[in-house]
PDB file of N, CA and C in Angstrom:
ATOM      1  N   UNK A   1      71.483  26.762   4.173  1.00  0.00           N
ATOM      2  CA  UNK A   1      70.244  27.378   3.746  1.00  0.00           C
ATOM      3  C   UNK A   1      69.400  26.424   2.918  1.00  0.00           C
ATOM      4  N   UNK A   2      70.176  25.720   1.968  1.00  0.00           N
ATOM      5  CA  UNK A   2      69.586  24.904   1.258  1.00  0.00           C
ATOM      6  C   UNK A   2      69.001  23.625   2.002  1.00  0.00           C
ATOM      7  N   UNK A   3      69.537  22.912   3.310  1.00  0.00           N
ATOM      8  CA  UNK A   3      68.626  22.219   4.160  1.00  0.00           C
ATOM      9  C   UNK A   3      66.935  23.117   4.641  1.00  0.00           C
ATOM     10  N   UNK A   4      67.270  24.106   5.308  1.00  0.00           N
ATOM     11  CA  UNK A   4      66.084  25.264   5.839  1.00  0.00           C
ATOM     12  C   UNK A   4      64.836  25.219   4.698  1.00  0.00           C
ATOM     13  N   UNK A   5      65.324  25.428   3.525  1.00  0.00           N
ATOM     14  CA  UNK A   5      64.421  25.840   2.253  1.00  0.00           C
ATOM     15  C   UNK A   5      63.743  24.584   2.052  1.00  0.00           C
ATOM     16  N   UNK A   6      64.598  23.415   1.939  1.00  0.00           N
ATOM     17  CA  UNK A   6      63.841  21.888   1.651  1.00  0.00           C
ATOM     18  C   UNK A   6      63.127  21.779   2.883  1.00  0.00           C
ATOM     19  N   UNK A   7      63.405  21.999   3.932  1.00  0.00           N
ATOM     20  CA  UNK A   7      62.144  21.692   5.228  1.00  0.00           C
ATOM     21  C   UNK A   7      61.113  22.519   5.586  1.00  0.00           C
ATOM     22  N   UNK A   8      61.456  24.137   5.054  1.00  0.00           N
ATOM     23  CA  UNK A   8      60.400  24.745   5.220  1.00  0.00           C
ATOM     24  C   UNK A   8      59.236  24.129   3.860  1.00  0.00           C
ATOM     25  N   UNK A   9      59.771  23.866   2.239  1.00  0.00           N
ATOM     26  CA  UNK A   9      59.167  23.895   1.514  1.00  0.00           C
ATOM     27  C   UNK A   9      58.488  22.192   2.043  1.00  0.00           C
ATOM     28  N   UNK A  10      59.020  21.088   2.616  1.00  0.00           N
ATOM     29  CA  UNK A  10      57.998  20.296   3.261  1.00  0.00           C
ATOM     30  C   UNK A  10      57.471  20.281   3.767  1.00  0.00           C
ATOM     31  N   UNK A  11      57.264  21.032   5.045  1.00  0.00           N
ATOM     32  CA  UNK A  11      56.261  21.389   5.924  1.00  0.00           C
ATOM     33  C   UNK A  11      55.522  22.026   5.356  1.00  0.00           C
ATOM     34  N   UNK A  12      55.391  22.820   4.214  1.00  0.00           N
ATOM     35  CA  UNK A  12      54.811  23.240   3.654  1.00  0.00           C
ATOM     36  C   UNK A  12      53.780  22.408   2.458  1.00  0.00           C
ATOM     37  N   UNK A  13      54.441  21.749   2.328  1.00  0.00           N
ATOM     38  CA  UNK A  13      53.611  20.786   1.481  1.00  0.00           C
ATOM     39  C   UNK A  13      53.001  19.752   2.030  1.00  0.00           C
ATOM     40  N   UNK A  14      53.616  19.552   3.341  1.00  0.00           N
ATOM     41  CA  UNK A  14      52.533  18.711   4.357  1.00  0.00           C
ATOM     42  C   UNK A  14      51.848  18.919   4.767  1.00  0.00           C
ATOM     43  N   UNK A  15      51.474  20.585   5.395  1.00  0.00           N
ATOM     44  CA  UNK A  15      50.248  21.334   5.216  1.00  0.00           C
ATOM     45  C   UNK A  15      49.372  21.231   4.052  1.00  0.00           C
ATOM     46  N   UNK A  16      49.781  21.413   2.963  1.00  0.00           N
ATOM     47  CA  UNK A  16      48.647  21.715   1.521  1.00  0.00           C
ATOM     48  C   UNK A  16      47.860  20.184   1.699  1.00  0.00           C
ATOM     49  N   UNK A  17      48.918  18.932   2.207  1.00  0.00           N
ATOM     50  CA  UNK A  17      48.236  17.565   2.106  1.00  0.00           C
ATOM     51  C   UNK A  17      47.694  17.309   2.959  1.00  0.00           C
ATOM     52  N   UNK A  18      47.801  17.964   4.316  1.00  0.00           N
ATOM     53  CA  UNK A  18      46.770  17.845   5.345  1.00  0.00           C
ATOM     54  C   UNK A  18      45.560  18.469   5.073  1.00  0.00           C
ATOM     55  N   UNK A  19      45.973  19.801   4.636  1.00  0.00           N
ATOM     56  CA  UNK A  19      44.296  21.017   4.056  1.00  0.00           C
ATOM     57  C   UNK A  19      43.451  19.821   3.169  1.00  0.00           C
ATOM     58  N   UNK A  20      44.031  19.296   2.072  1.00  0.00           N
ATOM     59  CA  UNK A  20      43.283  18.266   1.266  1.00  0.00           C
ATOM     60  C   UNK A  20      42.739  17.619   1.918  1.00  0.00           C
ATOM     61  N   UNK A  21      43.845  17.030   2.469  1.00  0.00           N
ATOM     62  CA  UNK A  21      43.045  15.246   3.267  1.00  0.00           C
ATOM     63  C   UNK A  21      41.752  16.100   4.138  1.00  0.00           C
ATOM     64  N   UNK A  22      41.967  17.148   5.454  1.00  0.00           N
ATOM     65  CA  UNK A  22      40.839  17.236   5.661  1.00  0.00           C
ATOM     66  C   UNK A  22      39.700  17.820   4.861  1.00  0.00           C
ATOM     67  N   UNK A  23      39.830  18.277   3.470  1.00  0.00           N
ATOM     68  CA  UNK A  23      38.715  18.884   3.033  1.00  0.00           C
ATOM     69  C   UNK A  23      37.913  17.499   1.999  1.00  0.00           C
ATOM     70  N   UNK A  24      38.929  16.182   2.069  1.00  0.00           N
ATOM     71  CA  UNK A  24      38.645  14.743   1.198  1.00  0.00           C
ATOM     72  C   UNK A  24      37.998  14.362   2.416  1.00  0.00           C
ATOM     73  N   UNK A  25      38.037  14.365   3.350  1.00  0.00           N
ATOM     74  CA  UNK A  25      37.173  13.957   4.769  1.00  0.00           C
ATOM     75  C   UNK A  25      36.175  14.537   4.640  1.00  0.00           C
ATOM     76  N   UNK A  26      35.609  15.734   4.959  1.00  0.00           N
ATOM     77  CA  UNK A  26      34.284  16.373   5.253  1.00  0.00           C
ATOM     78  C   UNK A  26      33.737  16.048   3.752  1.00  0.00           C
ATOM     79  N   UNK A  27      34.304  15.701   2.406  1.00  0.00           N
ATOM     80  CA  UNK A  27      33.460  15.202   1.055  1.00  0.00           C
ATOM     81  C   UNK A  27      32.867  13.689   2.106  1.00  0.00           C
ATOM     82  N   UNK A  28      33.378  13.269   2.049  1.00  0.00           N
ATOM     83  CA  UNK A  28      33.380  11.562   2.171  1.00  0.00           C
ATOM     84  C   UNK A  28      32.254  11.821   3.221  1.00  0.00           C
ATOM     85  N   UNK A  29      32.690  12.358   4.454  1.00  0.00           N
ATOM     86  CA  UNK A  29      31.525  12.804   4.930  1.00  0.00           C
ATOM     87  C   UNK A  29      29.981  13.111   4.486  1.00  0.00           C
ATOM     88  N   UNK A  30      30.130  14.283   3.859  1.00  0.00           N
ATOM     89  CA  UNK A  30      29.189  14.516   3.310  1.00  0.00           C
ATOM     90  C   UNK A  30      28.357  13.363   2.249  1.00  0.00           C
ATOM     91  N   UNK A  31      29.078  12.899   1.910  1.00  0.00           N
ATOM     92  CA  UNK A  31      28.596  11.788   1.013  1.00  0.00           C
ATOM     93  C   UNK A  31      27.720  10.503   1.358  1.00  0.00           C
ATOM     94  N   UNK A  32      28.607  10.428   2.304  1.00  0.00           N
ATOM     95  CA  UNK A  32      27.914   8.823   3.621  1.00  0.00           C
ATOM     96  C   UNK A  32      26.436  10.064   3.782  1.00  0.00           C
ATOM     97  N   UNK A  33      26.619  10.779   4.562  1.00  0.00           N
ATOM     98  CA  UNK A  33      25.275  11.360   5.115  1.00  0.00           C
ATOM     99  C   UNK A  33      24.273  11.443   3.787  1.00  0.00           C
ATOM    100  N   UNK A  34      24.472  11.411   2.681  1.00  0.00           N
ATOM    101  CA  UNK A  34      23.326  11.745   1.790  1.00  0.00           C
ATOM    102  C   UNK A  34      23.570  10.145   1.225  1.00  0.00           C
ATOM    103  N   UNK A  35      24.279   9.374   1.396  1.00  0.00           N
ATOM    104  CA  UNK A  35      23.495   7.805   1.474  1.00  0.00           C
ATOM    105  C   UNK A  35      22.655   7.373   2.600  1.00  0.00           C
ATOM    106  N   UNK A  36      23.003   7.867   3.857  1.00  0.00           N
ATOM    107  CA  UNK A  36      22.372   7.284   4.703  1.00  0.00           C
ATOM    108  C   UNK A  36      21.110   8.191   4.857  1.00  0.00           C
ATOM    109  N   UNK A  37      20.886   9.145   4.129  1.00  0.00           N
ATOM    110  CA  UNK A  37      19.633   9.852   3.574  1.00  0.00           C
ATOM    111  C   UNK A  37      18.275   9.065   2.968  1.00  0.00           C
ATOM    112  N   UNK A  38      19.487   8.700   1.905  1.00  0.00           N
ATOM    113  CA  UNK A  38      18.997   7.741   0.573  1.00  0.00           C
ATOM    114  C   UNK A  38      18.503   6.937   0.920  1.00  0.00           C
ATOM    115  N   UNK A  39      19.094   5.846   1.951  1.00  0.00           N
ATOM    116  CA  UNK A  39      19.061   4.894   2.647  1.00  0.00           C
ATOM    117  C   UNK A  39      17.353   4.453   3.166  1.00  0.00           C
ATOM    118  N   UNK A  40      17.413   5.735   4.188  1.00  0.00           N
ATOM    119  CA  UNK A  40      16.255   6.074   4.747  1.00  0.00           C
ATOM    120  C   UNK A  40      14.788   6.425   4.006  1.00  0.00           C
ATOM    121  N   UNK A  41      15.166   6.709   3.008  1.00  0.00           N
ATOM    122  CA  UNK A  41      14.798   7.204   2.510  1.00  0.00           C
ATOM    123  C   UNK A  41      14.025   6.124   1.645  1.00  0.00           C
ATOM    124  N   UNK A  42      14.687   5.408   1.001  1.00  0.00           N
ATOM    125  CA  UNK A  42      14.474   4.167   0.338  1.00  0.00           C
ATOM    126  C   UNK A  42      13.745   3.237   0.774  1.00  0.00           C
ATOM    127  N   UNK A  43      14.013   2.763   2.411  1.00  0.00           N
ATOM    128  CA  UNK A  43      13.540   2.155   3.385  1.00  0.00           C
ATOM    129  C   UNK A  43      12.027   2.300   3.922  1.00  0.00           C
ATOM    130  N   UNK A  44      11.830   3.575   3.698  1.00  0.00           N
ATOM    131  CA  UNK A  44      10.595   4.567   3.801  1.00  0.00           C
ATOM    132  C   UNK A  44       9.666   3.994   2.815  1.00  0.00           C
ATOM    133  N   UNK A  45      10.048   4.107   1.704  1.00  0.00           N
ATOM    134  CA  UNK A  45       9.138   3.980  -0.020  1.00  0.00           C
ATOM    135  C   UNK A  45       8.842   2.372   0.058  1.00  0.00           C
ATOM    136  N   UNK A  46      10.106   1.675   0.836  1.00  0.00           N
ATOM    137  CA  UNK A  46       9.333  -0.016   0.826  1.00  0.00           C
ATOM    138  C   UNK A  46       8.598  -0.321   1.904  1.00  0.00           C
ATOM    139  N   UNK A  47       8.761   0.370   2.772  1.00  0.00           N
ATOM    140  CA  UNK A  47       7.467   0.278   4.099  1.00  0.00           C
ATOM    141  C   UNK A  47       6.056   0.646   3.555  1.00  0.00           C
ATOM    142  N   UNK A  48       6.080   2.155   3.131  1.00  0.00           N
ATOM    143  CA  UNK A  48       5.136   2.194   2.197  1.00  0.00           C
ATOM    144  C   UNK A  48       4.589   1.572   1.220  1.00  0.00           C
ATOM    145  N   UNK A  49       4.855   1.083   0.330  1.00  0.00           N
ATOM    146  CA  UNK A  49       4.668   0.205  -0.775  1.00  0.00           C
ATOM    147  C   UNK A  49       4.142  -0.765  -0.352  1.00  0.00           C
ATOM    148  N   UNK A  50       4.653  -1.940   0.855  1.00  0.00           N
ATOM    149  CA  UNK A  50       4.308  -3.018   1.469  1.00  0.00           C
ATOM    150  C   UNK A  50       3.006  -2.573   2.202  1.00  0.00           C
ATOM    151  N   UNK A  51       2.955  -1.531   2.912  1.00  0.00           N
ATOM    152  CA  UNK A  51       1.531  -1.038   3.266  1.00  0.00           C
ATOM    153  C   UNK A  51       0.413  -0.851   2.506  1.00  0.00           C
ATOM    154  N   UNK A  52       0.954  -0.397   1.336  1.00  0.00           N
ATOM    155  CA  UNK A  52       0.222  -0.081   0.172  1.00  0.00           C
ATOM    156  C   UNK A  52      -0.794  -1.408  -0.398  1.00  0.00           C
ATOM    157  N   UNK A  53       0.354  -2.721  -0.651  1.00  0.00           N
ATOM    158  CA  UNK A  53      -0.184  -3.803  -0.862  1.00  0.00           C
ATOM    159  C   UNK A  53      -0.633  -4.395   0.091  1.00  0.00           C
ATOM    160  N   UNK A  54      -0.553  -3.832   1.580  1.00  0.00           N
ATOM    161  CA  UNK A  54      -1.697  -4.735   2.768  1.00  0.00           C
ATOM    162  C   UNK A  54      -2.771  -3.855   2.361  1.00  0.00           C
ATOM    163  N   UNK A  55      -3.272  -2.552   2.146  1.00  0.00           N
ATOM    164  CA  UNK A  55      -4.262  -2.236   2.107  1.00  0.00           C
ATOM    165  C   UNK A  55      -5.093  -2.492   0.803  1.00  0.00           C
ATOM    166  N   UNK A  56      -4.146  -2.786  -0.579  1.00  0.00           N
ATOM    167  CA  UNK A  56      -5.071  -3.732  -0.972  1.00  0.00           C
ATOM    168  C   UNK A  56      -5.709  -4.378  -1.480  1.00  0.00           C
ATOM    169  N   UNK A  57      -4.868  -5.660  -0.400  1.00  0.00           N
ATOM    170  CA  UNK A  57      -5.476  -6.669  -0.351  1.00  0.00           C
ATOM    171  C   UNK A  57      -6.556  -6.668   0.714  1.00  0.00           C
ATOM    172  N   UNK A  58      -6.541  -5.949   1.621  1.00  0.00           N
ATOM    173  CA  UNK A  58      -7.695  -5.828   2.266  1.00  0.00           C
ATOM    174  C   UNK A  58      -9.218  -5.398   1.915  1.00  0.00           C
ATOM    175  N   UNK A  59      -8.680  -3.995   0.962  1.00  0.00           N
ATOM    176  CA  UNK A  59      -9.622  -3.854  -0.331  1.00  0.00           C
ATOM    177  C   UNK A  59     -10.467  -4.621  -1.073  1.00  0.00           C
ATOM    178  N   UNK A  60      -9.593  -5.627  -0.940  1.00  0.00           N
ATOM    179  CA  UNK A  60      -9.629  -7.075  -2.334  1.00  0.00           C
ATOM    180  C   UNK A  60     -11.066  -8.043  -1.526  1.00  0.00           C
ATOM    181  N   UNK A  61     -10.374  -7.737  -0.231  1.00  0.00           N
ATOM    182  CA  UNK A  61     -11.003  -9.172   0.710  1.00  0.00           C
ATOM    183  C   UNK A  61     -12.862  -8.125   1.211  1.00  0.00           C
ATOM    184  N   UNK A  62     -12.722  -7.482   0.779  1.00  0.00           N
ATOM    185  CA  UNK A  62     -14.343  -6.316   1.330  1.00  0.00           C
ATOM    186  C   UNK A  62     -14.723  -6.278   0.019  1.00  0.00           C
ATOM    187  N   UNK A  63     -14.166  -5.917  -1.100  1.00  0.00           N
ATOM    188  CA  UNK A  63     -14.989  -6.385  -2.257  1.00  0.00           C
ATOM    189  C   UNK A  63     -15.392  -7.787  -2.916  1.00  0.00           C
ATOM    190  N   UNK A  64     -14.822  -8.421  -2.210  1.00  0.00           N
ATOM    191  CA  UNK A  64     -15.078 -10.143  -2.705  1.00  0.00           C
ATOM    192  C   UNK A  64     -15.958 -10.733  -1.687  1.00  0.00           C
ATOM    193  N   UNK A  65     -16.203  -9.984  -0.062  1.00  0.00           N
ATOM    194  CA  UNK A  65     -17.038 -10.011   0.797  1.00  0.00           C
ATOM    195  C   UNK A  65     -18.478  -9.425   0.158  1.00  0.00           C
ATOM    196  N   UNK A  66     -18.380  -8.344  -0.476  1.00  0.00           N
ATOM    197  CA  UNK A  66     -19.389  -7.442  -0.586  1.00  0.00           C
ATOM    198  C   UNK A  66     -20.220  -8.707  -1.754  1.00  0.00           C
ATOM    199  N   UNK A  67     -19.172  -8.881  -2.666  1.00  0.00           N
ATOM    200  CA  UNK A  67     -20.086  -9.485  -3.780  1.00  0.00           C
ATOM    201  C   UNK A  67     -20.953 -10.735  -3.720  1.00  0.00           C
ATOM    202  N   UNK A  68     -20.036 -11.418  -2.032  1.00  0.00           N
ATOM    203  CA  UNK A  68     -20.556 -12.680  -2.062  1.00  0.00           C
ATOM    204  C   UNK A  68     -22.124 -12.312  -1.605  1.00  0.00           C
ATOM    205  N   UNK A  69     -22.088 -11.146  -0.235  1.00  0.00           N
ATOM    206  CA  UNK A  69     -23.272 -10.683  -0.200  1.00  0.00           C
ATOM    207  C   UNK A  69     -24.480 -10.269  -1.068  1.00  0.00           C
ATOM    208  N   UNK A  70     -23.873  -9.815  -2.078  1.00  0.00           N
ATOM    209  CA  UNK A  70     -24.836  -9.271  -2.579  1.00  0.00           C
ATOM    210  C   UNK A  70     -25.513 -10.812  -3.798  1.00  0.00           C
ATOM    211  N   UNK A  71     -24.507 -11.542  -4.063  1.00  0.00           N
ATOM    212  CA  UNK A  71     -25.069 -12.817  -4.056  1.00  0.00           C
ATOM    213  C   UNK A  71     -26.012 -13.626  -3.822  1.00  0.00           C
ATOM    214  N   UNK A  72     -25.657 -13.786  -2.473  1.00  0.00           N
ATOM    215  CA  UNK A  72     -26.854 -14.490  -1.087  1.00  0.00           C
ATOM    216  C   UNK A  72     -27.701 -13.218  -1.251  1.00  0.00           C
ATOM    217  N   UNK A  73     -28.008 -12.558  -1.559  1.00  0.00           N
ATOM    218  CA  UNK A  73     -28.718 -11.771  -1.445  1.00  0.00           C
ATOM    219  C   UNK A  73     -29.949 -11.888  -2.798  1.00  0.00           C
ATOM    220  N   UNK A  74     -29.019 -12.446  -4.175  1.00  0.00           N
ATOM    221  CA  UNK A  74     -29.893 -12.157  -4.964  1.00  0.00           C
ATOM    222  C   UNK A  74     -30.791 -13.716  -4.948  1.00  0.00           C
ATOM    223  N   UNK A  75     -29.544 -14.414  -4.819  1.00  0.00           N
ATOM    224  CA  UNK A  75     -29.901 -15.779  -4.779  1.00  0.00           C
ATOM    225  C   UNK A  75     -31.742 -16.093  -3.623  1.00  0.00           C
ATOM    226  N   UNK A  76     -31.276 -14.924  -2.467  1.00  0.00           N
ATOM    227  CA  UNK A  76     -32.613 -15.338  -1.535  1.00  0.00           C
ATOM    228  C   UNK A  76     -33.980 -14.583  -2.421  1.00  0.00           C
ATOM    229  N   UNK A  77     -33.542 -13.307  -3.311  1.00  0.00           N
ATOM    230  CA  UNK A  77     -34.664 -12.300  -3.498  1.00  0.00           C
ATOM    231  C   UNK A  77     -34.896 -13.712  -4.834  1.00  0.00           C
ATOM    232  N   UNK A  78     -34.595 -14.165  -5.781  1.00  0.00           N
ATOM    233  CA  UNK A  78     -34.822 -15.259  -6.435  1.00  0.00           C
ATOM    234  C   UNK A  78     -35.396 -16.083  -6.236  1.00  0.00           C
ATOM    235  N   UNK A  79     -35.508 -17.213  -4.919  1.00  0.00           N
ATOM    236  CA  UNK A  79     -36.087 -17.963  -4.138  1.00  0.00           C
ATOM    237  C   UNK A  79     -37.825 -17.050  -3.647  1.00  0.00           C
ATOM    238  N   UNK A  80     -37.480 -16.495  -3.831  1.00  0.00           N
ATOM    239  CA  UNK A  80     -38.832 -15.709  -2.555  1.00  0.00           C
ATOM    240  C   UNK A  80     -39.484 -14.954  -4.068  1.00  0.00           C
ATOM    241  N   UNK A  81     -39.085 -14.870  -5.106  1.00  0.00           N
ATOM    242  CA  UNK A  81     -40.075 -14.365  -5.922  1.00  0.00           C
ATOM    243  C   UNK A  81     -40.530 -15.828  -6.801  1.00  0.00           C
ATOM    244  N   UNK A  82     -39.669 -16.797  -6.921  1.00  0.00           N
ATOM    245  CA  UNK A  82     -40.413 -18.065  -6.952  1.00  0.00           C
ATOM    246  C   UNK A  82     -41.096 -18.793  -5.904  1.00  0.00           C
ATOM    247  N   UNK A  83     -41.105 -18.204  -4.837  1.00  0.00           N
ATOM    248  CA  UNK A  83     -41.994 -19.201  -3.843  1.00  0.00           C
ATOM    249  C   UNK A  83     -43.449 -18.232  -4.077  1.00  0.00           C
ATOM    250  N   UNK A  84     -43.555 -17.100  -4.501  1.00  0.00           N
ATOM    251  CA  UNK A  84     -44.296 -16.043  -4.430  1.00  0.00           C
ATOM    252  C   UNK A  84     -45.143 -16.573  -5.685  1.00  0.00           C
ATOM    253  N   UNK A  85     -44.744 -16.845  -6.920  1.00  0.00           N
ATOM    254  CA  UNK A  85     -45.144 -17.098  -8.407  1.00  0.00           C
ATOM    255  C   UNK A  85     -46.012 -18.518  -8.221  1.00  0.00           C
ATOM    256  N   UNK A  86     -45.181 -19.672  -7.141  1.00  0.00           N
ATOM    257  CA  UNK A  86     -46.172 -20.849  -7.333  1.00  0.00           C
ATOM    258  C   UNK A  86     -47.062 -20.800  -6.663  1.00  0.00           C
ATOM    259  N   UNK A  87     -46.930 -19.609  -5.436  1.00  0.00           N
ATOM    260  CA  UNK A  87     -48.753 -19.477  -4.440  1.00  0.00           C
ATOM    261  C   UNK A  87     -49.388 -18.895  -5.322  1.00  0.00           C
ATOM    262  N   UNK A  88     -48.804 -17.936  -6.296  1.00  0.00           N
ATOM    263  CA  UNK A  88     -49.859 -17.406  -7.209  1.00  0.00           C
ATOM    264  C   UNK A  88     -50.637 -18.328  -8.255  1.00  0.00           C
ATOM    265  N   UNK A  89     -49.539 -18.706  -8.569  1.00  0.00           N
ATOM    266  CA  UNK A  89     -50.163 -20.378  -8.905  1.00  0.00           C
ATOM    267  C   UNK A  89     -51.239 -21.373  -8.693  1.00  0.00           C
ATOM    268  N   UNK A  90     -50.645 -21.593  -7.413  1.00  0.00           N
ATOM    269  CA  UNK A  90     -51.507 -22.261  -6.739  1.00  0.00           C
ATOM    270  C   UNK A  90     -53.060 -21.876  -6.262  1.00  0.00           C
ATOM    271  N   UNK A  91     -53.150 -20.367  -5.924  1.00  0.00           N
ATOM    272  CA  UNK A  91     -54.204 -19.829  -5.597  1.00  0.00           C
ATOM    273  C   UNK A  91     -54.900 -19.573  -6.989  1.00  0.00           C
ATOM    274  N   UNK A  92     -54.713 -19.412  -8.043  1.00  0.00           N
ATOM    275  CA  UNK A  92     -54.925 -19.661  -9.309  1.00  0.00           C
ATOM    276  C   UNK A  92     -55.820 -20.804  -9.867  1.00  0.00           C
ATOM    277  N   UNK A  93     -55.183 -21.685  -9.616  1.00  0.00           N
ATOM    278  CA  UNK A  93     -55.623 -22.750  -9.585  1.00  0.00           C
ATOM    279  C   UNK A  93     -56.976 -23.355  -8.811  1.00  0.00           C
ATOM    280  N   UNK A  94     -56.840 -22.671  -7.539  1.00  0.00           N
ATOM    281  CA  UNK A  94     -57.984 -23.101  -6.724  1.00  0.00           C
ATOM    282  C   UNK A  94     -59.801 -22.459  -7.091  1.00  0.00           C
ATOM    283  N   UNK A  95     -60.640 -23.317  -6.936  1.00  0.00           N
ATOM    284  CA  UNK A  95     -61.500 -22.997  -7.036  1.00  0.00           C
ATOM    285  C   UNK A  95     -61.867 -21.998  -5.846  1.00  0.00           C
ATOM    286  N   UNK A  96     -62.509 -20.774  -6.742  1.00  0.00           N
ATOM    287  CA  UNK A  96     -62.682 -19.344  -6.008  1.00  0.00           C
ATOM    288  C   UNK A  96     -63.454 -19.795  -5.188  1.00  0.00           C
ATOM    289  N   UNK A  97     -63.867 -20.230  -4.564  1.00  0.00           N
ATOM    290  CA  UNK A  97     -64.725 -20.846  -3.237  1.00  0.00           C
ATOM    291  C   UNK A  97     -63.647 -21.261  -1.929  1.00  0.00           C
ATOM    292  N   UNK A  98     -62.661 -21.585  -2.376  1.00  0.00           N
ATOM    293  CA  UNK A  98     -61.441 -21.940  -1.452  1.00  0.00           C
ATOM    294  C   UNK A  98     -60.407 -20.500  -1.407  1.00  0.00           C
ATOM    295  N   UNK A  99     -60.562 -19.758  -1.868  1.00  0.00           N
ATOM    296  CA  UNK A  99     -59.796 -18.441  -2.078  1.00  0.00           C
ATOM    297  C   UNK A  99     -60.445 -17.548  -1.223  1.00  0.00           C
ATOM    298  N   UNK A 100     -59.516 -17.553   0.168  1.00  0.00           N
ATOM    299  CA  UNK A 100     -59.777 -16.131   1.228  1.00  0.00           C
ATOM    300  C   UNK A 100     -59.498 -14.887   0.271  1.00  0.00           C
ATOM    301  N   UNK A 101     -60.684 -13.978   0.270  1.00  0.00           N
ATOM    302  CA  UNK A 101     -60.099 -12.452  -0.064  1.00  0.00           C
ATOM    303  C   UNK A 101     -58.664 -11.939   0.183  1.00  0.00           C
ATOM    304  N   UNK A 102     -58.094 -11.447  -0.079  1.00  0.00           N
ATOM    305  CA  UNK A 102     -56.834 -10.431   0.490  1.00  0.00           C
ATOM    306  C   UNK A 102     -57.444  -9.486   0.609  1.00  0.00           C
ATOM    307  N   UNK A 103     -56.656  -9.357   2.253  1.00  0.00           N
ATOM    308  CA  UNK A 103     -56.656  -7.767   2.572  1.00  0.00           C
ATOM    309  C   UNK A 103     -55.927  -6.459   1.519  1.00  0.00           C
ATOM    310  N   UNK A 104     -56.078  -5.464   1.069  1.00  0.00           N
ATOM    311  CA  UNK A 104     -55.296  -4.538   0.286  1.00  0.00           C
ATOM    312  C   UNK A 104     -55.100  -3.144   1.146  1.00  0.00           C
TER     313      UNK A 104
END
């Protein structure tokens, strides 16, 4: 009897360590899947981020476009109100006998 009792009480306890082991499996399981969550997850936020900094620098490159424009821009309205100041000048200067009327 005392053989019977030691083999039932092992099989019995090789059950309780199998119930464990598989319920230490579906953890471990579970665990990988919410890294490879994480993972993804993580992977996601640096795609983003890197997108983030292409857009911008693209930003960067339309406002440093814009300014050069508006530059050349002031630089020409500058030019053209001094070419404007020395005809005034100049017509100034001239004896009103050489001075066509303007049209208004």
């Amino acid at each position: 009897y005392w053989i019977l009792f030691e083999s039932v009480f092992s099989l019995t306890m090789m059950e309780e360590v199998n119930t464990e082991a598989v319920r230490l499996q579906h953890e471990i399981d579970s665990v990988q899947r919410t890294l490879s969550d994480h993972s993804d997850l993580l992977q996601a936020l640096r795609t983003a981020a890197k997108q983030r900094q292409a857009v911008i620098a693209q930003l960067s490159a339309v406002t440093d476009a814009i300014g050069a424009q508006i530059a050349n821009r002031d630089r020409k309205l500058r030019r053209i109100e001094r070419a404007q100041q020395r005809a005034l000048a100049a017509k100034l200067a001239l004896p009103s006998a050489f001075v066509r009327p303007t049209r208004q």
